[in-house]
C-alpha atoms as a PDB file:
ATOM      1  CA  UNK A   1       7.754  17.878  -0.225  1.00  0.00           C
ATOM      2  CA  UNK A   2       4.013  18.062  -0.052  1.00  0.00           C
ATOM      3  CA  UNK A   3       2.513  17.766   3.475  1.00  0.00           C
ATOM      4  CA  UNK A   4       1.034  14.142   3.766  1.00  0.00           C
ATOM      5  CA  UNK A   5      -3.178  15.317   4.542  1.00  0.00           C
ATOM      6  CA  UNK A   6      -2.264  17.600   1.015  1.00  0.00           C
ATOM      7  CA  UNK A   7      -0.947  14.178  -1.057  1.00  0.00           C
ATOM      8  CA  UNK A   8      -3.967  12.151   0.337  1.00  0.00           C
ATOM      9  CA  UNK A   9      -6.470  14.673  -0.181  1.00  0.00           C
ATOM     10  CA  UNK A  10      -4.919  15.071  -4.214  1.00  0.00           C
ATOM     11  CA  UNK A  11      -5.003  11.549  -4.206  1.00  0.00           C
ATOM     12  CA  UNK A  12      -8.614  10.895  -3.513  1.00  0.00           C
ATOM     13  CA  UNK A  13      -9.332  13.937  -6.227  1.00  0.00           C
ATOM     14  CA  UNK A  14      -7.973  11.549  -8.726  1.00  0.00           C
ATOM     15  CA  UNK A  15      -8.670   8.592  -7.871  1.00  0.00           C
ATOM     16  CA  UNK A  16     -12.760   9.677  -7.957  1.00  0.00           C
ATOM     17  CA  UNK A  17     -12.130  10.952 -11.257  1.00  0.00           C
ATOM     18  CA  UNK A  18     -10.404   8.280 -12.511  1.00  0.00           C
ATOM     19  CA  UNK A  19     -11.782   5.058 -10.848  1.00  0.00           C
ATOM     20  CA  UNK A  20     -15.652   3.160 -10.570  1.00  0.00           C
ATOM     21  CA  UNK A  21     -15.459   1.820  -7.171  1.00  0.00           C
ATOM     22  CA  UNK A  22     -15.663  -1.157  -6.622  1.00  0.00           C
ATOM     23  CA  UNK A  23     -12.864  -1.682  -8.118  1.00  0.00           C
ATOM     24  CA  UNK A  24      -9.324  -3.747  -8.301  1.00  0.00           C
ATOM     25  CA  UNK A  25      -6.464  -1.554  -6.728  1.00  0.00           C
ATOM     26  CA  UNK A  26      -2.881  -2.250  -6.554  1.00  0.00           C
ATOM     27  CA  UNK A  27      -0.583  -1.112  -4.041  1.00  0.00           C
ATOM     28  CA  UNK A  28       3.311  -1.589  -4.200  1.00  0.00           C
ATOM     29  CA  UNK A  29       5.549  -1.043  -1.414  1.00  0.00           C
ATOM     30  CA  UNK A  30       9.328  -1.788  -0.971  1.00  0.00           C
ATOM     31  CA  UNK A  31      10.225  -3.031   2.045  1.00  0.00           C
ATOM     32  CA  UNK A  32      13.673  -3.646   4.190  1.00  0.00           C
ATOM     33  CA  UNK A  33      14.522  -7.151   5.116  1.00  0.00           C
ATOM     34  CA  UNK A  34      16.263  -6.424   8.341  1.00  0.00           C
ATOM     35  CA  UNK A  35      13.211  -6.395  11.031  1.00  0.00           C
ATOM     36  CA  UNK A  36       9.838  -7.970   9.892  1.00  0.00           C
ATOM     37  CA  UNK A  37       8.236  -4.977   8.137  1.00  0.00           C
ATOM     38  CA  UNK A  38       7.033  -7.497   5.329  1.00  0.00           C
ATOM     39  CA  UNK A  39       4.417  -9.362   7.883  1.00  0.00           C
ATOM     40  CA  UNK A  40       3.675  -5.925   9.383  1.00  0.00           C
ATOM     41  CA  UNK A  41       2.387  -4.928   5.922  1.00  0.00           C
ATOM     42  CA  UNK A  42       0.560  -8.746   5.381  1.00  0.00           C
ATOM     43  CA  UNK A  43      -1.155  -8.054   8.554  1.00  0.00           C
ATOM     44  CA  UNK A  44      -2.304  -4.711   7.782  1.00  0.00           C
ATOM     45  CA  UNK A  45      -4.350  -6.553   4.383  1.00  0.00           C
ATOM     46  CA  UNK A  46      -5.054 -10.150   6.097  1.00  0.00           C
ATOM     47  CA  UNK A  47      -8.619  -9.876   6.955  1.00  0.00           C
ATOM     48  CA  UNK A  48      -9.150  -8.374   3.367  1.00  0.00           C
ATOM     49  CA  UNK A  49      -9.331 -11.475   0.762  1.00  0.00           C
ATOM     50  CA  UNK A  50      -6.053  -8.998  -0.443  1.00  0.00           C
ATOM     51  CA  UNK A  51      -3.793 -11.326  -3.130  1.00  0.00           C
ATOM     52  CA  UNK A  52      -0.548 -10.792  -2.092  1.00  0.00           C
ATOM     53  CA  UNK A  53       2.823 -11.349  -3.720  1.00  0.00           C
ATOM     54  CA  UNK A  54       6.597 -10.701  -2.667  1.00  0.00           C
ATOM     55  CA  UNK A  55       9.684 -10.477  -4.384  1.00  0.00           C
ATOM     56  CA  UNK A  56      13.369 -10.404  -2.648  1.00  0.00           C
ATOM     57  CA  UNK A  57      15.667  -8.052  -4.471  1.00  0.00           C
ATOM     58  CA  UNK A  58      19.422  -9.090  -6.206  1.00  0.00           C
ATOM     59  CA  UNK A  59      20.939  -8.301  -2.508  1.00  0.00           C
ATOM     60  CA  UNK A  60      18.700  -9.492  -0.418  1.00  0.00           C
ATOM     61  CA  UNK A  61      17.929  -5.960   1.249  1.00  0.00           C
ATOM     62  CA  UNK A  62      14.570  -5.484   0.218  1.00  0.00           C
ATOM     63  CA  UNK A  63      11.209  -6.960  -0.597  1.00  0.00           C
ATOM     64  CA  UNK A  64       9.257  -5.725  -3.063  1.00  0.00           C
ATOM     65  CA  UNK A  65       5.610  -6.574  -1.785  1.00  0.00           C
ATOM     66  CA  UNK A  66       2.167  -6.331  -4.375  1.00  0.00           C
ATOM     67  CA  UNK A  67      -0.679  -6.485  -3.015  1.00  0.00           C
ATOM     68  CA  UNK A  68      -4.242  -6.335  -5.193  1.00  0.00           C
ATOM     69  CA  UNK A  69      -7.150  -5.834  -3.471  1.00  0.00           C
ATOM     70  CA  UNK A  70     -11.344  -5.069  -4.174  1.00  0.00           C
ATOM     71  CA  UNK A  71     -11.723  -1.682  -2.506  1.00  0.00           C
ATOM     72  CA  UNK A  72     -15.337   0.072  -1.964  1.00  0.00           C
ATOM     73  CA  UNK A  73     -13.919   3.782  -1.827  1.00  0.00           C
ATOM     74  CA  UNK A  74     -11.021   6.439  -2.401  1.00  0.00           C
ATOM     75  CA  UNK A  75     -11.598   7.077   1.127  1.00  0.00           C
ATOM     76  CA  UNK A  76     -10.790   2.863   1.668  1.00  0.00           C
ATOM     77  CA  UNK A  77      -7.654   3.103  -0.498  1.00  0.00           C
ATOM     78  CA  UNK A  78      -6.211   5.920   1.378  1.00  0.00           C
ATOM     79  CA  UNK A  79      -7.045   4.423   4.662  1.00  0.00           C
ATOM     80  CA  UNK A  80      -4.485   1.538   3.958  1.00  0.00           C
ATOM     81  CA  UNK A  81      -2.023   3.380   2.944  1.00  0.00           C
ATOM     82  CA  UNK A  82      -1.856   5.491   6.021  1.00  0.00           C
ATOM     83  CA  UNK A  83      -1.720   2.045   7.979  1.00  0.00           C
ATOM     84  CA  UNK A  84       1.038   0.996   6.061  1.00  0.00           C
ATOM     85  CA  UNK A  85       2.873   4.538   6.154  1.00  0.00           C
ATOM     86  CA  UNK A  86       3.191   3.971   9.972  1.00  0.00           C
ATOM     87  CA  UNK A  87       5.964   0.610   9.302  1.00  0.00           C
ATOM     88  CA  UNK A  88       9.738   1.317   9.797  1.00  0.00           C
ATOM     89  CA  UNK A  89      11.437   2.018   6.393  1.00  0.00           C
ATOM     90  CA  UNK A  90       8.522   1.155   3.938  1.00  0.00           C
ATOM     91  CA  UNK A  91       8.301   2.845   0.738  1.00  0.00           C
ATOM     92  CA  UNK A  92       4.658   3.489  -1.325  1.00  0.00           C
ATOM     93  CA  UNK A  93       5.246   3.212  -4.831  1.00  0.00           C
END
């Protein structure tokens, strides 16, 4: 697996190509339901005017959490997901 700094710095390569900031971005993460790792990931994106929407899965392990949100920058976009990196068990989609 790629080294984290390599995946953001690939990341940012396309999203300049492919994005006119500002723009509309949507992250997805999955999240465990067995500590509070969803409000860990709502307080990251609360002072952002972020939309935010969760779904519970079948078994009631996980929680899928959307999140769409006006961003300025690649550099912005990245920045939240290494925030949200830093929570217990969360996976970036």
């Amino acid at each position: 697996m790629k080294n984290r700094e390599t995946f953001y710095k690939e990341l940012k390569i396309k999203l300049d190509d492919t994005t006119s900031f500002p723009s509309d971005y949507l992250y997805k993460f999955i999240v465990p339901t067995d500590e509070n790792q969803q409000e860990e990931v709502k307080n990251i994106f609360e002072k952002s005017n972020a939309v935010i929407n969760t779904k519970e899965s079948k078994n009631g392990k996980y929680i899928s959490v959307s999140i769409k949100l006006k961003v300025k920058s690649s550099d912005e976009v990245i920045s939240y997901y290494k925030k949200v990196e830093k929570i217990k068990g969360i996976i970036s989609l």
